[in-house]
N, C-alpha and C. Protein backbone atom coordinates (compact mmCIF):
# COMPACT_ATOMS: atom_id res chain seq x y z
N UNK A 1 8.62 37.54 2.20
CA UNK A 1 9.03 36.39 1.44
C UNK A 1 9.55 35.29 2.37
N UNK A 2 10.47 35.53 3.35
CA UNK A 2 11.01 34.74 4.48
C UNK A 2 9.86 34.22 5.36
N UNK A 3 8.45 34.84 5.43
CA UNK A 3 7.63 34.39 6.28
C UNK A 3 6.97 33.41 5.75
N UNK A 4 6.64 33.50 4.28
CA UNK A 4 5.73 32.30 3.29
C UNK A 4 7.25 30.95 3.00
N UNK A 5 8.09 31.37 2.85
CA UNK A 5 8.85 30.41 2.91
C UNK A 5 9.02 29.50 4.06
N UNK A 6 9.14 30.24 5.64
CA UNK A 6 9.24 29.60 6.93
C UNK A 6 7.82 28.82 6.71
N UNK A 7 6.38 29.48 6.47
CA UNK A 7 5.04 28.68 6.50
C UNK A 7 5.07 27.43 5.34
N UNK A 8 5.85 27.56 4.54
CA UNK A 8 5.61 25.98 3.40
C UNK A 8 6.53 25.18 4.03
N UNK A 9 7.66 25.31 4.45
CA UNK A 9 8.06 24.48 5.14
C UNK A 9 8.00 24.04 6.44
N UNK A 10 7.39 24.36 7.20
CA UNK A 10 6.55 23.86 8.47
C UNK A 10 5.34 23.01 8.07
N UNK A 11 4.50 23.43 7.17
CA UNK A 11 3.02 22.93 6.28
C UNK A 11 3.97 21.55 5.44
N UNK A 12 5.22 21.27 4.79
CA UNK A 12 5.23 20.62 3.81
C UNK A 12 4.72 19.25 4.31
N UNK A 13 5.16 18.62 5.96
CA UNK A 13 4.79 17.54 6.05
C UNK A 13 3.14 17.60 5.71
N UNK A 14 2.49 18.30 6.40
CA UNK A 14 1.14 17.68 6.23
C UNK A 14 0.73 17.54 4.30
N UNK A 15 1.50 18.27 3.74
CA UNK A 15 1.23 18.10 2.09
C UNK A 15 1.33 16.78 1.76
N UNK A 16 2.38 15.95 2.69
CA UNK A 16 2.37 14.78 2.04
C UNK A 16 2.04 13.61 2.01
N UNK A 17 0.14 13.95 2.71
CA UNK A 17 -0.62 12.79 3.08
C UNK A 17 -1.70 13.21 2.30
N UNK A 18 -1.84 14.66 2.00
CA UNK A 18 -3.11 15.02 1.29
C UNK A 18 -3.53 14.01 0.21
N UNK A 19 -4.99 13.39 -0.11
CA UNK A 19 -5.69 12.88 -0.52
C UNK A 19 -5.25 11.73 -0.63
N UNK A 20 -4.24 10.93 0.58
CA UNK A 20 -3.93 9.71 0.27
C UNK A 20 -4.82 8.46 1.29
N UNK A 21 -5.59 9.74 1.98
CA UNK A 21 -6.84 8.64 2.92
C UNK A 21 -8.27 8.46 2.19
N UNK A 22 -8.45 9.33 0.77
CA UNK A 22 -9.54 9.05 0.03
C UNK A 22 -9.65 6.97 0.06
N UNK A 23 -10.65 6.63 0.35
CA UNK A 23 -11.39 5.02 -0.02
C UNK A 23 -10.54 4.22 1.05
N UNK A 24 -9.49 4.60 2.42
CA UNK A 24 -8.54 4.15 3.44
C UNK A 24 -9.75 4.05 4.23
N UNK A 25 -9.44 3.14 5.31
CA UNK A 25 -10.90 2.35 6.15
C UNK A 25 -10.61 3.44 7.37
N UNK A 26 -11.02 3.95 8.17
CA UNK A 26 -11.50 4.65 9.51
C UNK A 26 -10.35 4.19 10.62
N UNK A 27 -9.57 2.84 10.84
CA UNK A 27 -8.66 2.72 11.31
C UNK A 27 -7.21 3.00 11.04
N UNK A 28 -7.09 2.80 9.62
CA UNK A 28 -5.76 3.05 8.73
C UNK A 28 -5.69 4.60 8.76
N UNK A 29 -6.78 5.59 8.66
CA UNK A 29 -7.17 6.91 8.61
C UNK A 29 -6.09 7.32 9.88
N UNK A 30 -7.03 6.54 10.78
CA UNK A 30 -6.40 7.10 12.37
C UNK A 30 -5.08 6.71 12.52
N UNK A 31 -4.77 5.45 12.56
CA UNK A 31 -3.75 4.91 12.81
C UNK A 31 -2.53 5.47 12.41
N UNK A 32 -3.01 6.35 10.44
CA UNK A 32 -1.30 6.73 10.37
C UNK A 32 -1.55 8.06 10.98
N UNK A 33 -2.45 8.86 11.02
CA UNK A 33 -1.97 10.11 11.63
C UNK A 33 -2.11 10.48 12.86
N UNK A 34 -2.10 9.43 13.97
CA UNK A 34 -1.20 9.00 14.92
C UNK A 34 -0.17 8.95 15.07
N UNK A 35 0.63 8.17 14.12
CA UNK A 35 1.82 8.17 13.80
C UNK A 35 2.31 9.34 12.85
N UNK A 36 1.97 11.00 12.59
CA UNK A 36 2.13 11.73 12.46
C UNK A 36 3.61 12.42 13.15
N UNK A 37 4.78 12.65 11.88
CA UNK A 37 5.70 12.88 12.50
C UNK A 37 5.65 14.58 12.32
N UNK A 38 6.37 15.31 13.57
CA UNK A 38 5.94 16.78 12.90
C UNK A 38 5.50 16.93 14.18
N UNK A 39 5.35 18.24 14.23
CA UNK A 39 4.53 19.13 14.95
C UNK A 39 3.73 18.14 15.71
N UNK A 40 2.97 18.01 17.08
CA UNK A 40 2.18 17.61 17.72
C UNK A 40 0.55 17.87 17.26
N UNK A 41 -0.12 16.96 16.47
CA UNK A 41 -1.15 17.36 16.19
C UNK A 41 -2.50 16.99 17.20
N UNK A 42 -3.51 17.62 16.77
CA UNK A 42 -4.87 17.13 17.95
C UNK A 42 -5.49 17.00 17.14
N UNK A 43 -5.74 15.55 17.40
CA UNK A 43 -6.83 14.76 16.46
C UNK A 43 -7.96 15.04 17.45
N UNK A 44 -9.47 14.82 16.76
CA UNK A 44 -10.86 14.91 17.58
C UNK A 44 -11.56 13.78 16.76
N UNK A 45 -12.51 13.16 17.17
CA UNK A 45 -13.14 12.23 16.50
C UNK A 45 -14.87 12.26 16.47
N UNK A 46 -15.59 11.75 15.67
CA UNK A 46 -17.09 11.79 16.02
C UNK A 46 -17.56 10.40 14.98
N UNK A 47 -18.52 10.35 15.00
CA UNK A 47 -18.95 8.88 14.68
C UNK A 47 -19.12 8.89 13.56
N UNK A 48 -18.51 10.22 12.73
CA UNK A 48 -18.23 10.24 11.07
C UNK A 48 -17.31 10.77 10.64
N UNK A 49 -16.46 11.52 11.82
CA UNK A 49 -15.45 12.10 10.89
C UNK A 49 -14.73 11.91 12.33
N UNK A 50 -12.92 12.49 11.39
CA UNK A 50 -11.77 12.80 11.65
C UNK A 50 -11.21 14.10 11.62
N UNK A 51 -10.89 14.36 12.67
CA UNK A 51 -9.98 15.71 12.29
C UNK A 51 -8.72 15.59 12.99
N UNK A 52 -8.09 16.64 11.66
CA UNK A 52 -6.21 16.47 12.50
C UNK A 52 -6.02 18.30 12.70
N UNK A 53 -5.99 19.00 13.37
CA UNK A 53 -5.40 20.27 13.26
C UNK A 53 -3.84 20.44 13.90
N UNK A 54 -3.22 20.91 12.92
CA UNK A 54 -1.66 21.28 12.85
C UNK A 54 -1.74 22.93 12.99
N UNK A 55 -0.54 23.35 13.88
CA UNK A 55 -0.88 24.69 14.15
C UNK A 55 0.94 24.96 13.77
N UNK A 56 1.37 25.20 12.40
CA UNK A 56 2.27 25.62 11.64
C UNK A 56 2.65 27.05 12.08
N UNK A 57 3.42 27.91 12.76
CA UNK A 57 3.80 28.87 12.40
C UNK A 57 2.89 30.09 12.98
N UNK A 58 1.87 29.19 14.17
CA UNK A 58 0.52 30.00 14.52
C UNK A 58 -0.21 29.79 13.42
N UNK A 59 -0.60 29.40 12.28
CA UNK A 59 -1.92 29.38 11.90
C UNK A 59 -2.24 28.10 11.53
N UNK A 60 -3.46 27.85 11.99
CA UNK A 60 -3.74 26.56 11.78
C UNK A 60 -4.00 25.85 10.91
N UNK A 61 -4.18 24.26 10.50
CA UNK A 61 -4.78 23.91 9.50
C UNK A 61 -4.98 22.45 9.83
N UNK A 62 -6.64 22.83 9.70
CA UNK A 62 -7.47 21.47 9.78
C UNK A 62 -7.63 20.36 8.66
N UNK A 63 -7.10 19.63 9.07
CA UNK A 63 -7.64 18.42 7.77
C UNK A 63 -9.40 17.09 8.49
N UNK A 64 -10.00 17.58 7.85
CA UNK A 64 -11.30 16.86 8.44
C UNK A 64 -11.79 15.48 7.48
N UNK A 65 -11.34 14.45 7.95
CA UNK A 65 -11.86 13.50 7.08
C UNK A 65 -13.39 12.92 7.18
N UNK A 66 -14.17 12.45 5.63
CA UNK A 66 -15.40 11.97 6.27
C UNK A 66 -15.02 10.66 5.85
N UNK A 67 -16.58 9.78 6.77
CA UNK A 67 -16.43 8.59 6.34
C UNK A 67 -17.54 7.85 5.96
N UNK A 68 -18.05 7.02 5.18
CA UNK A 68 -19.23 6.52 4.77
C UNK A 68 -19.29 5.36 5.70
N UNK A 69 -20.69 4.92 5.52
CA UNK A 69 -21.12 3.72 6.86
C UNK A 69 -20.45 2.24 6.57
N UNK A 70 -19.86 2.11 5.97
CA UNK A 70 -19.01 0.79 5.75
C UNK A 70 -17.44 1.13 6.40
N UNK A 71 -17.73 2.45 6.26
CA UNK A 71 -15.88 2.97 7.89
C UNK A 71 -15.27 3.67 6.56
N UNK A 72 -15.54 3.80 5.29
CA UNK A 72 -13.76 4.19 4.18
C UNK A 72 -14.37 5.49 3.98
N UNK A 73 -13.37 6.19 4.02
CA UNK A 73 -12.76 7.55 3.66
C UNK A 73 -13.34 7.95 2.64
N UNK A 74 -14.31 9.03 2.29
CA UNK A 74 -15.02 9.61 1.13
C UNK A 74 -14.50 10.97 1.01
N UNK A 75 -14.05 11.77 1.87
CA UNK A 75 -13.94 13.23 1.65
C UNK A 75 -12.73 13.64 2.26
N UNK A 76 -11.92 14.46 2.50
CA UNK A 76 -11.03 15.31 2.87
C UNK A 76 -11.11 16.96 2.75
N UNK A 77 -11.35 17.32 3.76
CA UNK A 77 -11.67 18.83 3.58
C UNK A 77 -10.47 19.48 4.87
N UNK A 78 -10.04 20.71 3.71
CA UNK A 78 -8.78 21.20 4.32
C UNK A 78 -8.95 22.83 4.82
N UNK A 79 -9.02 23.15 5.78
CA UNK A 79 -9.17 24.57 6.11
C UNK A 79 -7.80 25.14 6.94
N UNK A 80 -7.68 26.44 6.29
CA UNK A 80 -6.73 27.09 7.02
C UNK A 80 -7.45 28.65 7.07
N UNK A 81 -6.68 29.59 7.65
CA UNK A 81 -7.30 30.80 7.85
C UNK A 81 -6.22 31.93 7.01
N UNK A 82 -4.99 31.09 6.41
CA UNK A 82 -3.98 32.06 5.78
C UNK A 82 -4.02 31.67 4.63
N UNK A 83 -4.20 32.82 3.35
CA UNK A 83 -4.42 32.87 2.27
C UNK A 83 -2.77 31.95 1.60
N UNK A 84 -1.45 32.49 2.06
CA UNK A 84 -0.97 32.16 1.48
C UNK A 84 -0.35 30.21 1.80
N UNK A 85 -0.95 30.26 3.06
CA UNK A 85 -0.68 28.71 3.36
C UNK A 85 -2.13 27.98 2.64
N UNK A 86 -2.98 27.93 2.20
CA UNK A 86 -3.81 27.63 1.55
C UNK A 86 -3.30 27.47 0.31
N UNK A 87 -2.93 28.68 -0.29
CA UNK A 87 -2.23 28.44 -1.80
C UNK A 87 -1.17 27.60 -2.08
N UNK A 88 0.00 27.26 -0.93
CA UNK A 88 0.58 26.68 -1.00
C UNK A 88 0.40 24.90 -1.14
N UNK A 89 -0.92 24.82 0.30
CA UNK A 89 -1.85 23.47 -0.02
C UNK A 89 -1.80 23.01 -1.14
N UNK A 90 -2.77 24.29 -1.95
CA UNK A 90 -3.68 23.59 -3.02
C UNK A 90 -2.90 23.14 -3.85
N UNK A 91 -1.68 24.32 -4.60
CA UNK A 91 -0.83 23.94 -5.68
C UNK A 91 -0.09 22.49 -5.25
N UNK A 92 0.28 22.17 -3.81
CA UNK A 92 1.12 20.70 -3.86
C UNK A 92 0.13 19.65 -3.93
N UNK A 93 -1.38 20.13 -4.05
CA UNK A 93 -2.20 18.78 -4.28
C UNK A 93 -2.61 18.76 -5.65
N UNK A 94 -2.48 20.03 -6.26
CA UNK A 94 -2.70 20.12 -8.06
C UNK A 94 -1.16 19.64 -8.83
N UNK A 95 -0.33 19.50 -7.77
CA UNK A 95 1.13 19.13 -8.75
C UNK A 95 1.30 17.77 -8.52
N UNK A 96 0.40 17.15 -7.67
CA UNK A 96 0.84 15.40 -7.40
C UNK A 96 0.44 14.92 -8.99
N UNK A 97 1.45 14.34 -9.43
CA UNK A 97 1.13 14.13 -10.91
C UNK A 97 0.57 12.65 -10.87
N UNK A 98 0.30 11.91 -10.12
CA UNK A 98 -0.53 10.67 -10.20
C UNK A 98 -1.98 11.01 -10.33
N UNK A 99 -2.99 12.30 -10.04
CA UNK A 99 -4.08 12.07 -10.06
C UNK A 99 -4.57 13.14 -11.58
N UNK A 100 -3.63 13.53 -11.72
CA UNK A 100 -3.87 14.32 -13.06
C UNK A 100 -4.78 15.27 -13.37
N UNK A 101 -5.10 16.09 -12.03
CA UNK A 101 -6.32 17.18 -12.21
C UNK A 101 -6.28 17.92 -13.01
N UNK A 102 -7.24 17.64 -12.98
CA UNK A 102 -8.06 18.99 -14.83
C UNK A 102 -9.16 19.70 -14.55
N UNK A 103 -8.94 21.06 -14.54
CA UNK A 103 -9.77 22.18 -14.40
C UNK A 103 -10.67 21.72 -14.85
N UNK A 104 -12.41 21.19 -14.37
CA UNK A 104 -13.54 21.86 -15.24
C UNK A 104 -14.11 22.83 -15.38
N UNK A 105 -14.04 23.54 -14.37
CA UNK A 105 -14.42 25.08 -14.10
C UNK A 105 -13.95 26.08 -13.20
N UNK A 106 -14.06 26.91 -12.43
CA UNK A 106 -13.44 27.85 -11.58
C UNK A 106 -13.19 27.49 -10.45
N UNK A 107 -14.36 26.08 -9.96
CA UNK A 107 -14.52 25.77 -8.52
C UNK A 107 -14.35 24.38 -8.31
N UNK A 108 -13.85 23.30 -9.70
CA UNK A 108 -13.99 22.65 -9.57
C UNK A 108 -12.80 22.05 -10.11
N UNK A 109 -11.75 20.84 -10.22
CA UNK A 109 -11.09 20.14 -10.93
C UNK A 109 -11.60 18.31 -10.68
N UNK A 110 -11.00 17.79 -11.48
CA UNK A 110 -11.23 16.29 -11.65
C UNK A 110 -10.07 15.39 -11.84
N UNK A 111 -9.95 14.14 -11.28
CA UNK A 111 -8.83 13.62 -11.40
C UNK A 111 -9.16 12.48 -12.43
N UNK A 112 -7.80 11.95 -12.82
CA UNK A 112 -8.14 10.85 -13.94
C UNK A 112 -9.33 9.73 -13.74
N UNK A 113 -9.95 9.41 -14.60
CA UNK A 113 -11.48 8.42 -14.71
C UNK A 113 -10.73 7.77 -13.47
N UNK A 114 -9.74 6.88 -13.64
CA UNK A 114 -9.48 5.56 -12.88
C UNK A 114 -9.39 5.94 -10.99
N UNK A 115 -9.18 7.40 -10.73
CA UNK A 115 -8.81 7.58 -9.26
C UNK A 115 -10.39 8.10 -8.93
N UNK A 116 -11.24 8.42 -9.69
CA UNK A 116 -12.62 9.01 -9.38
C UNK A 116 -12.34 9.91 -8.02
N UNK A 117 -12.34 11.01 -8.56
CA UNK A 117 -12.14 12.00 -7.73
C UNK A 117 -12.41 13.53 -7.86
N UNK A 118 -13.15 14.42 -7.29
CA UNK A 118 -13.17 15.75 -7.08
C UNK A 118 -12.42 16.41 -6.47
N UNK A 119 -12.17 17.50 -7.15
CA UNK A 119 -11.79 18.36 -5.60
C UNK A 119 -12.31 20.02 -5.98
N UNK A 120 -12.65 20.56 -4.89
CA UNK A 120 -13.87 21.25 -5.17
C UNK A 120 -13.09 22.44 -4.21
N UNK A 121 -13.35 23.75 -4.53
CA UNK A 121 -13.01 24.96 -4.53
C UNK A 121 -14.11 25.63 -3.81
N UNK A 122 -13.89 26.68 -3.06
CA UNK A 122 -14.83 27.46 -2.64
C UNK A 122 -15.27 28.55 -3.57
N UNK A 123 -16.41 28.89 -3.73
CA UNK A 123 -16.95 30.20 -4.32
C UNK A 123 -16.60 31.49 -4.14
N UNK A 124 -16.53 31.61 -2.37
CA UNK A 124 -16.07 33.34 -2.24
C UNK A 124 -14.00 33.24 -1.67
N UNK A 125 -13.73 33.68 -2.33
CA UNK A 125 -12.22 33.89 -2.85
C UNK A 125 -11.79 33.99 -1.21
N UNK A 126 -12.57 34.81 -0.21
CA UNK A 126 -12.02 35.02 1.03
C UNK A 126 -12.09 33.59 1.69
N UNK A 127 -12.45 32.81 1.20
CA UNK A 127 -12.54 31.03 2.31
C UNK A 127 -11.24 30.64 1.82
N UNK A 128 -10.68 29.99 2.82
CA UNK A 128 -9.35 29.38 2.39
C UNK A 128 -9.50 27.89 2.94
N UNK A 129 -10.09 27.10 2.10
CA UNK A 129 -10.31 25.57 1.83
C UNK A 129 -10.34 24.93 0.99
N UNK A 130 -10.53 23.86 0.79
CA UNK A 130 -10.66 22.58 -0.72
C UNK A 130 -11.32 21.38 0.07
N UNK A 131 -12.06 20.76 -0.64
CA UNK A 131 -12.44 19.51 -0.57
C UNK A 131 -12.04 18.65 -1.67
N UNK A 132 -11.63 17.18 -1.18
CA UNK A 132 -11.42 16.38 -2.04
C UNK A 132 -12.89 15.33 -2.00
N UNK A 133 -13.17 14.79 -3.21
CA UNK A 133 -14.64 13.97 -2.69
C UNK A 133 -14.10 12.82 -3.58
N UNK A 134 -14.35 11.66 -3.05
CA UNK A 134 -14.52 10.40 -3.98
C UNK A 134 -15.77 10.54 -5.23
N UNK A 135 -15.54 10.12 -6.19
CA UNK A 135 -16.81 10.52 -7.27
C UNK A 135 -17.08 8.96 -7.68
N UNK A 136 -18.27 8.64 -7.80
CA UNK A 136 -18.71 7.63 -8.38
C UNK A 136 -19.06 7.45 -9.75
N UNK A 137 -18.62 8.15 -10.92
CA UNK A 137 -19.10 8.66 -12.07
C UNK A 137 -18.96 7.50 -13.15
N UNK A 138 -19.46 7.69 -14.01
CA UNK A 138 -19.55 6.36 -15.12
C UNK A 138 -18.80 6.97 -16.20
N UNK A 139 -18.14 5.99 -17.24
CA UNK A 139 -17.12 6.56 -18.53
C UNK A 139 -18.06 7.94 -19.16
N UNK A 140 -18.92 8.04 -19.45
CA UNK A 140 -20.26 8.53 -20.25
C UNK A 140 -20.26 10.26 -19.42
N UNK A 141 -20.22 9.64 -18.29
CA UNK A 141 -20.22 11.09 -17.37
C UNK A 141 -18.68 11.98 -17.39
N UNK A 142 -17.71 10.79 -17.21
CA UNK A 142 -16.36 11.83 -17.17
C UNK A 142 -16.17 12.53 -18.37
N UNK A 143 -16.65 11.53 -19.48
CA UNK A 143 -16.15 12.37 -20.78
C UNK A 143 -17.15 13.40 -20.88
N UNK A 144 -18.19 13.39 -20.17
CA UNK A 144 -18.79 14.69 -20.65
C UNK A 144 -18.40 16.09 -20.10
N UNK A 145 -17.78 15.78 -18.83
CA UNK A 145 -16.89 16.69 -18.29
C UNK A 145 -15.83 17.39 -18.63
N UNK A 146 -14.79 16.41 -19.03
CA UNK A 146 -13.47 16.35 -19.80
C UNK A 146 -14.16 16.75 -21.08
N UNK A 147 -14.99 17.22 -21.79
CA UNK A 147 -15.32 17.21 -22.95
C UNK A 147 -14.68 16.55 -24.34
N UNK A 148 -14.77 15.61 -23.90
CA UNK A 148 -14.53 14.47 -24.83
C UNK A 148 -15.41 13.31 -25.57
């Protein structure tokens, strides 16, 4: 119990940037987590993405941003290798009550029409990741989701 407690609080800073670089331009991306307070992170770069890996407690956790050809932020994908620092992730990005995720299915949730947003679950229970995706969806499409 003392060990998952020591791991959420080492992890809490990075909780509190999660999905806030979704549609942020490629410089603003970098720039604040540069200015990353916390732990010493190692950013890597490539001519589409971002990565930040934070190494909490010995286990790591990658945050990999993508980016579309105009430079803004489309995806966020979060990997760790510890089941229970993963769980801890996910629930502080399912409790941010501004984006209002709603289960559509096992692998999938959705955030309110206005933030157009996915975030997408892995299939085999042993991966410990999430993706967040920008969604381009039309009124017609969310409600068919939301079943409404």
């Amino acid at each position: 119990m003392k060990k998952g407690i020591i791991i959420a609080f080492l992890l809490l800073p990075a909780l509190c940037f999660s999905q806030e670089y979704i549609n942020q331009s490629r410089a603003v991306v970098m720039a604040n987590l540069q200015k990353y307070k916390g732990e010493k992170p190692v950013l890597a770069e490539t001519d589409s993405t971002i990565s930040m890996t934070l190494k909490g407690n010995g286990k790591p956790v990658t945050h990999i941003y993508d980016f579309d050809k105009s430079g803004n932020c489309f995806s966020e994908k979060v990997v760790t290798s510890c089941e229970s620092c993963y769980k801890n992730l996910l629930q502080a990005v399912l409790k941010k009550g501004s984006y209002q995720w709603n289960k559509i299915n096992e692998n999938q949730y959705i955030s309110r029409f206005e933030d157009k947003m996915t975030l997408e679950l892995p299939v085999e229970k042993t991966d410990y990741y999430y993706i967040i995706l920008r969604t381009d969806w039309s009124r017609a499409l969310y409600d068919l989701l939301t079943g409404k």
